[in-house]
Protein backbone atom coordinates (compact mmCIF):
# COMPACT_ATOMS: atom_id res chain seq x y z
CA UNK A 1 0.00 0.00 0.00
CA UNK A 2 1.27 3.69 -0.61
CA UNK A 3 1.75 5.48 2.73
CA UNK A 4 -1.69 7.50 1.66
CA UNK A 5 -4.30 5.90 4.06
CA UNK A 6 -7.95 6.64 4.12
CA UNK A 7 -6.99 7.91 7.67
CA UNK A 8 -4.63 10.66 6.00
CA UNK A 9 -7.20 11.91 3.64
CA UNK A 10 -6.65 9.44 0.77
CA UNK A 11 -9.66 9.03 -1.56
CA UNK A 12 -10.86 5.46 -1.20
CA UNK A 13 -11.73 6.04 -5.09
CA UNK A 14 -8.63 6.34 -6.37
CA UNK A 15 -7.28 2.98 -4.13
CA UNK A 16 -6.74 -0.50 -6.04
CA UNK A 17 -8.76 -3.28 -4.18
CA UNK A 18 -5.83 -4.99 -2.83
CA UNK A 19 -5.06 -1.22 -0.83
CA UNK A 20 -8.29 -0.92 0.49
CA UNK A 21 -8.47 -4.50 1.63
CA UNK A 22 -4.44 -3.97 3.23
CA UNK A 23 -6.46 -0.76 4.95
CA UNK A 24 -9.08 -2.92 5.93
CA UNK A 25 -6.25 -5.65 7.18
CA UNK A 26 -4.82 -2.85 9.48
CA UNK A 27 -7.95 -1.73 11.05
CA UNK A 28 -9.23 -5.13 11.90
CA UNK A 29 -5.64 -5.60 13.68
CA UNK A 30 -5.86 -2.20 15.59
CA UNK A 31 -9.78 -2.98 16.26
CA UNK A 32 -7.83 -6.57 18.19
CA UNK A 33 -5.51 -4.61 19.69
CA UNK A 34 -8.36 -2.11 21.23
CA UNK A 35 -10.32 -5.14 22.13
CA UNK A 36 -6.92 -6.98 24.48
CA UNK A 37 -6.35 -3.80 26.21
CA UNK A 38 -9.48 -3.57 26.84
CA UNK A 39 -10.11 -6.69 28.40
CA UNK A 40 -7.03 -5.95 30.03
CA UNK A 41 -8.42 -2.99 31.78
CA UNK A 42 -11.22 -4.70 32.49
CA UNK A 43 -9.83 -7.94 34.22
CA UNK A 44 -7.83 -4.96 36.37
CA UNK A 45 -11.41 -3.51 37.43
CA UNK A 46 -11.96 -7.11 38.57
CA UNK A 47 -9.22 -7.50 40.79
CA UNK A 48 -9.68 -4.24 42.43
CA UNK A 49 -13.75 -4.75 42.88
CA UNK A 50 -12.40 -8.53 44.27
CA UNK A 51 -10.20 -6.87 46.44
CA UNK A 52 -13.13 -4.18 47.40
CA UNK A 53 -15.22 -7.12 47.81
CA UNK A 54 -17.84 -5.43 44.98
CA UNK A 55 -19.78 -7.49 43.31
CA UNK A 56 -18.57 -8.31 39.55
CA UNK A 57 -22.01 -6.56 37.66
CA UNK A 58 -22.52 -3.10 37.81
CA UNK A 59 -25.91 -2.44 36.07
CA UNK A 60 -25.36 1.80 36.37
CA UNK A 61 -21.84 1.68 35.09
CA UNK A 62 -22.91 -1.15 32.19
CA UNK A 63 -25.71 1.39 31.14
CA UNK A 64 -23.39 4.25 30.92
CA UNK A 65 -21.37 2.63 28.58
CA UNK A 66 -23.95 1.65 26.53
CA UNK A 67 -24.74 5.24 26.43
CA UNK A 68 -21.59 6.46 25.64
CA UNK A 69 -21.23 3.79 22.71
CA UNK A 70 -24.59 4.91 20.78
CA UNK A 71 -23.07 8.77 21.47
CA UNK A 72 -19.74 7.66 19.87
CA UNK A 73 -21.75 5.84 16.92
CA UNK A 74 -23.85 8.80 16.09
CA UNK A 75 -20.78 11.12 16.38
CA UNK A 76 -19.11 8.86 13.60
CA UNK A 77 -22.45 8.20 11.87
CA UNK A 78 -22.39 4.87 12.59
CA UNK A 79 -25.09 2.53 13.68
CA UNK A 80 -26.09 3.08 16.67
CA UNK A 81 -27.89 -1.12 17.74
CA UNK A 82 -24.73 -2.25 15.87
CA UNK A 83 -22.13 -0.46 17.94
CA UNK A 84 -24.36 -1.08 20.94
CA UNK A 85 -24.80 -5.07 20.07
CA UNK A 86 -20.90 -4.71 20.03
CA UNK A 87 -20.23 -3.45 23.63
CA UNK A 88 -22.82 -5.66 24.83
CA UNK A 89 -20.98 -8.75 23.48
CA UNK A 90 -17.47 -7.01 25.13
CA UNK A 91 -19.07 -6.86 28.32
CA UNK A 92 -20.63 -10.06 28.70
CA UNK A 93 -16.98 -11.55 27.57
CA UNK A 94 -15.46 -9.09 30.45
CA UNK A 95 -18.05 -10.32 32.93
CA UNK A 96 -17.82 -14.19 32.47
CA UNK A 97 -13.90 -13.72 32.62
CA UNK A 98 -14.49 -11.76 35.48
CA UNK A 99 -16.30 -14.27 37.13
CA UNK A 100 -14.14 -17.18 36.37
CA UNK A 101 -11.24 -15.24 37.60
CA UNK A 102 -12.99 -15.13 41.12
C-alpha cells in the first residue's frame, strides 16, 4: 500500500482493491488490539472490585457505557444497535472472565 491511508485523507476512489483491503487488514488488527487492552483494563477492574469485595455486575456503570457507545456511533455516523450489540458482546466476555477469575 502507498503510505496515503484513508486515515490521511486518501480518496478510497482512487485505491486499487488490494489497498483498500491492506487498509481494511490494518484496522481489523488495531480494532484486536483495542479489544486486548481492553479486556485488560477490564480484568484490572476485577481485581480491584475482588479486592473491594464489589460485586462483579454493575448495572449503572454497564448502562453508561452503553450510552456512551450509541453517542460515539452517532458522532461517527455509525449505527447506533450495531455499535451497541458490540459493547454488549465485550461486556458479557469481560463479565464471564471476570467471574471465572474469582
Amino acid at each position: 500500500m502507498t503510505d496515503e491511508t484513508l486515515d490521511e485523507g486518501a480518496n478510497p476512489e482512487d485505491m486499487t482493491l488490494d489497498e483498500l483491503r491492506d487498509e481494511i487488514r490494518g484496522i481489523d488488527r488495531e480494532l484486536v488490539e483495542l479489544i486486548a487492552r481492553r479486556t485488560y483494563v477490564a480484568d484490572t477492574i476485577a481485581q480491584v472490585k475482588d479486592q473491594q469485595g464489589l460485586p462483579t455486575t454493575d448495572e449503572q456503570q454497564e448502562q453508561a457505557v452503553m450510552d456512551r457507545a450509541g453517542e460515539n456511533a452517532e458522532q461517527f455516523d455509525v449505527d447506533a444497535n450495531l455499535v451497541k450489540a458490540i459493547f454488549r458482546l465485550l461486556i458479557e466476555l469481560n463479565k464471564v472472565e471476570q467471574r471465572e477469575n474469582r
